[in-house]
N, C-alpha and C. Protein backbone atom coordinates (compact mmCIF):
# COMPACT_ATOMS: atom_id res chain seq x y z
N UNK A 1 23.07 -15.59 19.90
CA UNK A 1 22.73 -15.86 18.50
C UNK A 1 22.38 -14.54 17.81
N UNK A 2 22.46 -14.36 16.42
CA UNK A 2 22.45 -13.25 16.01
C UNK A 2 20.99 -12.88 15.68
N UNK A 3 20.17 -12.13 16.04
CA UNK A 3 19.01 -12.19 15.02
C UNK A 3 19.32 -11.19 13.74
N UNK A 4 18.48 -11.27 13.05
CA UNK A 4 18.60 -10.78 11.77
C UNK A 4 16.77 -10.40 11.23
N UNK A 5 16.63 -8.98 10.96
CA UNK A 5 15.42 -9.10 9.99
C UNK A 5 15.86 -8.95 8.38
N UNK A 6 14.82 -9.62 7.60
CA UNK A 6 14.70 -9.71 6.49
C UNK A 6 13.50 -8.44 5.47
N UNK A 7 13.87 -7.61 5.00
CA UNK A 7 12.38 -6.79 4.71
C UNK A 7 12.77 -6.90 3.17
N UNK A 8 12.01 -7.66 2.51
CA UNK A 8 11.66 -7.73 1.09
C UNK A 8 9.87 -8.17 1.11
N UNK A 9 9.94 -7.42 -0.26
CA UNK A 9 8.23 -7.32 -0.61
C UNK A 9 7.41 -8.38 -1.72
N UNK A 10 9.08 -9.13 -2.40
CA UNK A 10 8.75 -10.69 -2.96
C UNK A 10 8.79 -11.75 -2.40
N UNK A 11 7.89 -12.59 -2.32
CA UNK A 11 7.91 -13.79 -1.86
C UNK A 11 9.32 -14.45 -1.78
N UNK A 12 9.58 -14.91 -3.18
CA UNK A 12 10.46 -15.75 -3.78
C UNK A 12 11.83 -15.34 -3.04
N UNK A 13 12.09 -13.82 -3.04
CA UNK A 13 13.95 -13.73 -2.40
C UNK A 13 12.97 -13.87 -1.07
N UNK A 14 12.40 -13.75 -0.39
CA UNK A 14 12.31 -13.87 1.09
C UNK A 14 12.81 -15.39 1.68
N UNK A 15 12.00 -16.08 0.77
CA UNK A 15 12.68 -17.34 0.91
C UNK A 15 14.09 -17.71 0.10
N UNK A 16 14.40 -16.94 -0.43
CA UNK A 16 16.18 -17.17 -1.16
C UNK A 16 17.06 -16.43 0.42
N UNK A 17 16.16 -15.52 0.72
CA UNK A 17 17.40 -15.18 1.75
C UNK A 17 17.20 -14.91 3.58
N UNK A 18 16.29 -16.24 3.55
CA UNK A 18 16.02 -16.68 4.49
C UNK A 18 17.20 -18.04 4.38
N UNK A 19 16.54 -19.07 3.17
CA UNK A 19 17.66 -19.74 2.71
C UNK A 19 19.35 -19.64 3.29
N UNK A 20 19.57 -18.17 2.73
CA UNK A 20 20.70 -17.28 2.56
C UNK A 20 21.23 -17.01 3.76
N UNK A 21 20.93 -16.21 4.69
CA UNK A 21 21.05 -15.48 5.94
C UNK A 21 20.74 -16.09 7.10
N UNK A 22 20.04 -17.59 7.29
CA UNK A 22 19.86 -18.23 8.15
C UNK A 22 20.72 -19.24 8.51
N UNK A 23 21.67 -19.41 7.46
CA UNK A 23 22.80 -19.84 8.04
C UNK A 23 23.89 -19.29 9.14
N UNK A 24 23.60 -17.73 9.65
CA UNK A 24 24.17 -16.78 10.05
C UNK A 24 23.13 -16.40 11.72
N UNK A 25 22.16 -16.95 11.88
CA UNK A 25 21.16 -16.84 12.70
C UNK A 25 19.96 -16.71 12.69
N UNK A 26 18.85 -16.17 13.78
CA UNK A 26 17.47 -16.31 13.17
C UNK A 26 17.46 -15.27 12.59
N UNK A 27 16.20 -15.70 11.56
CA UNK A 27 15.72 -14.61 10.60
C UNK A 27 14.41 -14.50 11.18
N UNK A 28 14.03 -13.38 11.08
CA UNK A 28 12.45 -12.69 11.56
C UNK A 28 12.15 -11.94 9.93
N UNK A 29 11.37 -12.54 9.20
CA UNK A 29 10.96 -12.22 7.84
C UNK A 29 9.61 -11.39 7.92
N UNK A 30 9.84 -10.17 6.96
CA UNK A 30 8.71 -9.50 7.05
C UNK A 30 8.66 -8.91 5.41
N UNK A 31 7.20 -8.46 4.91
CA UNK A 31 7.21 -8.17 3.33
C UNK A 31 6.55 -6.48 3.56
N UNK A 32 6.76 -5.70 4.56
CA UNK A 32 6.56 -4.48 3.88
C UNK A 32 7.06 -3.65 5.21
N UNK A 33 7.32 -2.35 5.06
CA UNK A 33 8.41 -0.97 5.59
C UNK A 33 7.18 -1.17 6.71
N UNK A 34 5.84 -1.26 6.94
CA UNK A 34 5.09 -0.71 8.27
C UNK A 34 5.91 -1.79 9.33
N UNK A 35 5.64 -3.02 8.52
CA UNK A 35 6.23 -3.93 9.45
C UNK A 35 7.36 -4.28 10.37
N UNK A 36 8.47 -3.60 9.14
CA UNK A 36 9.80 -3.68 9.45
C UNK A 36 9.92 -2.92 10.26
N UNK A 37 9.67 -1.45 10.67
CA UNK A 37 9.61 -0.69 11.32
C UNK A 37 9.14 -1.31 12.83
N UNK A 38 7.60 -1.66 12.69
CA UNK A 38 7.12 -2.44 14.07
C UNK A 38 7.89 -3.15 14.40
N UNK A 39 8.59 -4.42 13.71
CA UNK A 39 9.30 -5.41 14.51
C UNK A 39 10.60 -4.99 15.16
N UNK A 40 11.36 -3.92 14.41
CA UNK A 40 12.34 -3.30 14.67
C UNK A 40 12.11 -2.42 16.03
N UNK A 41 11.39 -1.55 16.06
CA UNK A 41 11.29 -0.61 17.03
C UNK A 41 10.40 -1.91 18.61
N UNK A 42 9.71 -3.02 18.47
CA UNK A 42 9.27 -3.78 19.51
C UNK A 42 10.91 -4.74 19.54
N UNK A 43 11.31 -5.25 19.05
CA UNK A 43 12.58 -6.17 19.42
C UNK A 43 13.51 -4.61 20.30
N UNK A 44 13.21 -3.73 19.30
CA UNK A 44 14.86 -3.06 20.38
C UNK A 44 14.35 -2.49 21.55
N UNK A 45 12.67 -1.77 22.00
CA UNK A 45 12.38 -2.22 23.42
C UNK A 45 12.43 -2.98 24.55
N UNK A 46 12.04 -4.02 23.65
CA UNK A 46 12.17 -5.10 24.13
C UNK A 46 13.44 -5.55 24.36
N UNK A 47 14.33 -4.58 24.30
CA UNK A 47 15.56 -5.14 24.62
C UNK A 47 16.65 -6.27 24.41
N UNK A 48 15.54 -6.95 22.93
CA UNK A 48 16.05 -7.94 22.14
C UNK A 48 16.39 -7.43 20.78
N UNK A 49 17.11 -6.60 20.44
CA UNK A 49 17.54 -5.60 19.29
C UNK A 49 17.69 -6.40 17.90
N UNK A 50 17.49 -6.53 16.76
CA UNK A 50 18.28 -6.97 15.67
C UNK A 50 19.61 -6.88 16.36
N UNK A 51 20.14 -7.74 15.24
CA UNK A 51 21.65 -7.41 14.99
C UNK A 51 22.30 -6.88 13.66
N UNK A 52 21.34 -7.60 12.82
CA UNK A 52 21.56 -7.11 11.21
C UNK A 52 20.09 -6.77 10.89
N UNK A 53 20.01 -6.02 9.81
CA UNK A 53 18.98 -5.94 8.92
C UNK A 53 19.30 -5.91 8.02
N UNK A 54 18.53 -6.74 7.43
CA UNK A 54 18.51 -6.49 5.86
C UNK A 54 17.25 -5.72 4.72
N UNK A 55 17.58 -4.62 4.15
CA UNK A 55 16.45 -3.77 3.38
C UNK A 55 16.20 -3.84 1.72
N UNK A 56 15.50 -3.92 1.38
CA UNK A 56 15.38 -4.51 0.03
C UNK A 56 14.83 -2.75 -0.04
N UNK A 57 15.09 -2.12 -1.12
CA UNK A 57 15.35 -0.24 -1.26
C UNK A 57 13.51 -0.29 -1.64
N UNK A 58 13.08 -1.04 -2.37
CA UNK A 58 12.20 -0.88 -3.45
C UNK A 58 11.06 -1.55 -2.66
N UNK A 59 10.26 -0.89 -1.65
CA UNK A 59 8.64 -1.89 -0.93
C UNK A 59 8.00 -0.74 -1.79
N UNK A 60 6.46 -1.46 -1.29
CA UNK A 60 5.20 -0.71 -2.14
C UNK A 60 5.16 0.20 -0.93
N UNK A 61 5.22 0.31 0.23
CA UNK A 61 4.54 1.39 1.32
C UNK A 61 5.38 1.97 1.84
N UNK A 62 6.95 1.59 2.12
CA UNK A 62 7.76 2.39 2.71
C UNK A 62 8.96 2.42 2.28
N UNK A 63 9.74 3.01 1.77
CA UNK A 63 11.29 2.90 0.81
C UNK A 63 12.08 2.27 2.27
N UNK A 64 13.01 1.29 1.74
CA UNK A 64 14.37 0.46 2.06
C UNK A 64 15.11 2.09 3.01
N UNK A 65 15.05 2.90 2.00
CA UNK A 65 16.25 4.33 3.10
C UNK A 65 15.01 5.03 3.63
N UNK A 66 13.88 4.96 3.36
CA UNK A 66 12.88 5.63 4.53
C UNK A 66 13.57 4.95 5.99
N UNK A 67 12.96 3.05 5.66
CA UNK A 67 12.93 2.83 7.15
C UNK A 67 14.50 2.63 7.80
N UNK A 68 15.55 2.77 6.95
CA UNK A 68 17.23 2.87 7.29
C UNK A 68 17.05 4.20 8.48
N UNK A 69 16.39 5.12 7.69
CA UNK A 69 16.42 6.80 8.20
C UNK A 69 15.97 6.63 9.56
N UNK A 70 14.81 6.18 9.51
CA UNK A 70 14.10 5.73 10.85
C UNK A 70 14.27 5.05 12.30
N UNK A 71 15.39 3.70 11.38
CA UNK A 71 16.16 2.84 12.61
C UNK A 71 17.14 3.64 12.89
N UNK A 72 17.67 4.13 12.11
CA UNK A 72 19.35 5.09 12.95
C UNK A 72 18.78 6.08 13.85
N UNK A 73 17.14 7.05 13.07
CA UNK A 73 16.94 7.84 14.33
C UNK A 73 16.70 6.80 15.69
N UNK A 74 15.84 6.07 15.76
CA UNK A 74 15.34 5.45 17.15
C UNK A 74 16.96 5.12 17.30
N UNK A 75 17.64 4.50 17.14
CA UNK A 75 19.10 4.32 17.74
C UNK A 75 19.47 5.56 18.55
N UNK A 76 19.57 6.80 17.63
CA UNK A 76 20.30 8.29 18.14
C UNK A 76 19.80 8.48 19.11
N UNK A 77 18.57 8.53 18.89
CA UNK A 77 17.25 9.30 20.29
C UNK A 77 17.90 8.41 21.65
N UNK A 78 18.11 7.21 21.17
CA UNK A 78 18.48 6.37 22.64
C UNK A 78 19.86 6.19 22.69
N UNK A 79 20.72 7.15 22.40
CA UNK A 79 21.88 7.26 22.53
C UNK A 79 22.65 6.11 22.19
N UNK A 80 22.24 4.90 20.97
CA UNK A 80 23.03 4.29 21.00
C UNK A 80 24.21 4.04 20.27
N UNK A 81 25.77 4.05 21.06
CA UNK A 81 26.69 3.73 20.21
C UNK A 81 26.88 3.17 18.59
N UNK A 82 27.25 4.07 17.74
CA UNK A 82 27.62 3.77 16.52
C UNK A 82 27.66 2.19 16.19
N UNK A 83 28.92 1.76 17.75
CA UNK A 83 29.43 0.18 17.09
C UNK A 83 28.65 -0.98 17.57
N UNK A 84 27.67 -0.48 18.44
CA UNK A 84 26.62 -1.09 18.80
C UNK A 84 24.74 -0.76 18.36
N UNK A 85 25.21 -0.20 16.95
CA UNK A 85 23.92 0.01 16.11
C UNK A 85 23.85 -0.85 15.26
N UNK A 86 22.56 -1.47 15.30
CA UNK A 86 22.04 -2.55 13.98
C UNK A 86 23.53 -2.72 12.79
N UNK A 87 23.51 -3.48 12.45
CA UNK A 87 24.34 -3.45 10.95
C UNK A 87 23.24 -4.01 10.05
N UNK A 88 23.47 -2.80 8.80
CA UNK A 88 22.26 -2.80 8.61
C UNK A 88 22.70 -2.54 6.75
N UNK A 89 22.37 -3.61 5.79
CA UNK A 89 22.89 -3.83 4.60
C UNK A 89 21.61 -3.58 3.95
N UNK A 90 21.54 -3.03 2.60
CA UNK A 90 20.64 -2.54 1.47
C UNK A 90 20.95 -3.68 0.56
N UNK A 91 19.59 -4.98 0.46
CA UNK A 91 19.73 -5.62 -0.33
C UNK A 91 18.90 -5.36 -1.77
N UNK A 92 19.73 -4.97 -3.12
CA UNK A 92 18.51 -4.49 -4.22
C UNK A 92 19.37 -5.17 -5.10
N UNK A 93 18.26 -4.41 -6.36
CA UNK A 93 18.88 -4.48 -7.47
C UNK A 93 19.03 -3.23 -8.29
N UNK A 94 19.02 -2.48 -7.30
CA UNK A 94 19.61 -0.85 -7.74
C UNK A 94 20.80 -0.75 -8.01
N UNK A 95 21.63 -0.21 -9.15
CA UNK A 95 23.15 -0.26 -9.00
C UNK A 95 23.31 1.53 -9.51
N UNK A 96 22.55 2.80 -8.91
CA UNK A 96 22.75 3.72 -9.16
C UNK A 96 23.31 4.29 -8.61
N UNK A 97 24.33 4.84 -8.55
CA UNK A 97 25.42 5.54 -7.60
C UNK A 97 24.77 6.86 -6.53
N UNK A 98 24.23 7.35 -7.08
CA UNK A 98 23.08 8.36 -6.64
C UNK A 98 22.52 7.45 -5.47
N UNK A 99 22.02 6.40 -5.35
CA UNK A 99 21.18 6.14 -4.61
C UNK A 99 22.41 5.24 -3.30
N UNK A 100 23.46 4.41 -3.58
CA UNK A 100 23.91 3.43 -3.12
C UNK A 100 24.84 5.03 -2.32
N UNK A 101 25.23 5.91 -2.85
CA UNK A 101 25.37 7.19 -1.68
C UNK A 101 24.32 7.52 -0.68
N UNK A 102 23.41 7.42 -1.09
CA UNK A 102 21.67 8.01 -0.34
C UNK A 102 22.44 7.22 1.19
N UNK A 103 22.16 5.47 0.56
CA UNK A 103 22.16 4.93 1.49
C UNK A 103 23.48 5.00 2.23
N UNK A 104 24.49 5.00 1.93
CA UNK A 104 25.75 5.56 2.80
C UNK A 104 25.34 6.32 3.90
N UNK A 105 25.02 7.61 3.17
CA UNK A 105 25.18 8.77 3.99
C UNK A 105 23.99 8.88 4.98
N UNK A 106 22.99 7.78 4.84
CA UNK A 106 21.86 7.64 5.72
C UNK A 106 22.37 6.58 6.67
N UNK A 107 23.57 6.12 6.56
CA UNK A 107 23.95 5.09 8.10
C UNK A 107 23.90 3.56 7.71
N UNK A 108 23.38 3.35 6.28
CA UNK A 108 23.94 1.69 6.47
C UNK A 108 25.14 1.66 6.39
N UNK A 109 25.29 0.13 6.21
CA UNK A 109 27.09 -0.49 6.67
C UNK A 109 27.31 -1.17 5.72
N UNK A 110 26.49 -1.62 4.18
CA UNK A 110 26.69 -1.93 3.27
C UNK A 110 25.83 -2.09 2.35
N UNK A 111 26.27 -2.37 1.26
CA UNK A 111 25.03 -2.75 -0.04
C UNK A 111 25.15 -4.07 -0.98
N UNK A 112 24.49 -4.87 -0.82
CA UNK A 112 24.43 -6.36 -1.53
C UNK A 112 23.75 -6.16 -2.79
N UNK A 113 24.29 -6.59 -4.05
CA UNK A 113 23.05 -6.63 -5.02
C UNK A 113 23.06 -7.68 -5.46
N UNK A 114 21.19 -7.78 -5.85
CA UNK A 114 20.73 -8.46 -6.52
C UNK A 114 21.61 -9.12 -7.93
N UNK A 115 20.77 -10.44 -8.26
CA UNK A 115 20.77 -11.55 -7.27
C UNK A 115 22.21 -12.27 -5.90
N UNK A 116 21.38 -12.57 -5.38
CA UNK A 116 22.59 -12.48 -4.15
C UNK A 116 23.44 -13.67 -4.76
N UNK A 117 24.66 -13.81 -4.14
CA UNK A 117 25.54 -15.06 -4.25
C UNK A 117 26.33 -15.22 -3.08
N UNK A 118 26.48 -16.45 -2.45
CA UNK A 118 26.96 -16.95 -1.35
C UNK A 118 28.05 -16.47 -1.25
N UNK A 119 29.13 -16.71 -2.07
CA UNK A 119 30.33 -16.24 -1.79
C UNK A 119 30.36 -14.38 -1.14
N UNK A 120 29.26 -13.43 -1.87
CA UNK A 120 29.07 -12.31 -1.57
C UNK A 120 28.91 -12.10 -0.28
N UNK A 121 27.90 -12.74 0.11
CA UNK A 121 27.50 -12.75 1.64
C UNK A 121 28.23 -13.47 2.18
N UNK A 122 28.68 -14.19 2.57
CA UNK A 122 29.91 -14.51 2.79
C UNK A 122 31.03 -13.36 3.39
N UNK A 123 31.24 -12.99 2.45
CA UNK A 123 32.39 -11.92 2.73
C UNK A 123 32.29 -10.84 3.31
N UNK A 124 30.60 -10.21 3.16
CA UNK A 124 30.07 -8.79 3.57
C UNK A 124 30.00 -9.49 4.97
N UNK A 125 29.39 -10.22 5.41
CA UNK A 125 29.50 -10.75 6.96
C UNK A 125 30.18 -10.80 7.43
N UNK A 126 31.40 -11.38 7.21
CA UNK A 126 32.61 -11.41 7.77
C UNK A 126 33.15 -10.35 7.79
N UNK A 127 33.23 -9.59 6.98
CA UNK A 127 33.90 -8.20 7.43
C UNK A 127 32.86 -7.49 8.67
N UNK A 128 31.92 -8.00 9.16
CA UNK A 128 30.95 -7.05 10.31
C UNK A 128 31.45 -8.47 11.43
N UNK A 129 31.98 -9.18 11.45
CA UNK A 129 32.33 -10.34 12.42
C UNK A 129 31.44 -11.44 12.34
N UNK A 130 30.58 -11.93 11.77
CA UNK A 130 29.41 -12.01 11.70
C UNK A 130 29.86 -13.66 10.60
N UNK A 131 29.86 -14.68 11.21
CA UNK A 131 29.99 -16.08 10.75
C UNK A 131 28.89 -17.06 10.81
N UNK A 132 29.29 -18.29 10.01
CA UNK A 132 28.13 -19.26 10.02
C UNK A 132 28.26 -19.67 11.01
N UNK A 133 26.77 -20.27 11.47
CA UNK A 133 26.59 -20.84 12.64
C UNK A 133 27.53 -22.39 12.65
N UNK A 134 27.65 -22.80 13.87
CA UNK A 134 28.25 -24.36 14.00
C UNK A 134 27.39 -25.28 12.73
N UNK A 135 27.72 -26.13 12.19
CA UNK A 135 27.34 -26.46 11.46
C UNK A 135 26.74 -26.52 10.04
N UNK A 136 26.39 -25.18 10.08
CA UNK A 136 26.15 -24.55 8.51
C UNK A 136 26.53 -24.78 7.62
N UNK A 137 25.84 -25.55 6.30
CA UNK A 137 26.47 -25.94 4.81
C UNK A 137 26.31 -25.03 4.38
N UNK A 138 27.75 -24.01 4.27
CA UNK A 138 27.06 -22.95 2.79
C UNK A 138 27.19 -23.32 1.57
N UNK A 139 27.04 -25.08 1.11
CA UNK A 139 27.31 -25.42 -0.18
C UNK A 139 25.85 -25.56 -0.51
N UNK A 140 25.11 -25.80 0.98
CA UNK A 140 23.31 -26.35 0.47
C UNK A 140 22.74 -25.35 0.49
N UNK A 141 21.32 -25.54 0.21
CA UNK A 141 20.15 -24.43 -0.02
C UNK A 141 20.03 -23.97 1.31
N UNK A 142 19.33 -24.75 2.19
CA UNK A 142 19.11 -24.44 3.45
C UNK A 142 18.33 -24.58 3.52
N UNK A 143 17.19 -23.70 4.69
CA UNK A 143 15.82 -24.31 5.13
C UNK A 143 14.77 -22.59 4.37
N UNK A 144 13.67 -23.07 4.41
CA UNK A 144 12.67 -21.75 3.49
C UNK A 144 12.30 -21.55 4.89
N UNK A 145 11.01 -20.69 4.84
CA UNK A 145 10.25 -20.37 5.97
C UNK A 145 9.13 -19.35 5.59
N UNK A 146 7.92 -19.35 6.20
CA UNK A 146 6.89 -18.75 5.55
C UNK A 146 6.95 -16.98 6.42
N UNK A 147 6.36 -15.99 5.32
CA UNK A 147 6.64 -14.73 6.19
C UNK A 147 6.07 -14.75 7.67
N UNK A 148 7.04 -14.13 7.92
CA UNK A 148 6.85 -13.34 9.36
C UNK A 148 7.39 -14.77 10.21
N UNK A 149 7.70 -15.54 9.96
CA UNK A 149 8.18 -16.57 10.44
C UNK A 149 9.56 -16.70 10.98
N UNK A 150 9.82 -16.64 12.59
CA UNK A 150 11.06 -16.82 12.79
C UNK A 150 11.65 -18.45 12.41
N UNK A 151 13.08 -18.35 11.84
CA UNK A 151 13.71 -19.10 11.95
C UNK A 151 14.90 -19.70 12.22
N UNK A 152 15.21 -20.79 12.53
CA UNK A 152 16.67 -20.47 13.58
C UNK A 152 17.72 -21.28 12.04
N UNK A 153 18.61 -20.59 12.07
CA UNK A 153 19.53 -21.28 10.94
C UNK A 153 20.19 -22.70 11.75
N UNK A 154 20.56 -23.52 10.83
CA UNK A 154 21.50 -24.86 10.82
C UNK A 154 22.14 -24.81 11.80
């Protein structure tokens, strides 16, 4: 199953894209960069790695391409393969070219913007291999979930 973290610092999309992304596997939801970082760096010890992340650019304590910068180093340091590194998407509502390069050239694998739409995600997934689970309505809302809360999609 795929896991997936979620790092946004609003309530409201956490649960839009928990909603969103849990049709795709569990989500492990978190609202700020210290966190994302902790859960990230204990899952890939732990030898239970993400598979995706998702970074919202804009937290109060740690920038979206701080903690991008951070997961690709712990990847490098442990030698891990390019095609077996996190896939790892910048979800905002930044549309500045300046910045949607930042994040390029810092190692994500794509950029979603705000507000999301199914069909979008949709397609950015599938191009990383990355499908709905058995059963998944992507016509319904789906299920919410409170932070830090794993949840297993449909």
């Amino acid at each position: 199953m795929i896991r997936i973290l979620i790092v946004d610092d609003e309530e409201i999309i956490r649960k839009v894209m928990v909603k969103t992304f849990g049709k795709y596997g569990t989500c492990k939801v978190v609202s700020s960069g210290r966190d994302a970082l902790h859960e990230f760096e204990s899952a890939f010890q732990g030898e239970e790695p993400f598979h995706l992340l998702l970074l919202d650019l804009s937290l109060d304590d740690i920038s979206g391409l701080d903690i991008l910068r951070a997961v690709r180093r712990m990847e490098n340091e442990a030698s891990v393969e390019p095609k077996n590194q996190a896939i790892t998407i910048m979800v905002t509502g930044n549309r500045e070219r300046g910045m949607v390069k930042d994040c390029i050239t810092s190692g994500c694998n794509d950029y979603i913007l705000k507000p999301l739409k199914p069909d979008t995600v949709r397609q950015k997934l599938e191009k990383f291999g990355i499908y709905p689970l058995a059963g998944a309505d992507l016509n319904n809302e789906g299920q919410t979930g409170h932070d830090g809360e794993e949840k297993q999609g449909e």
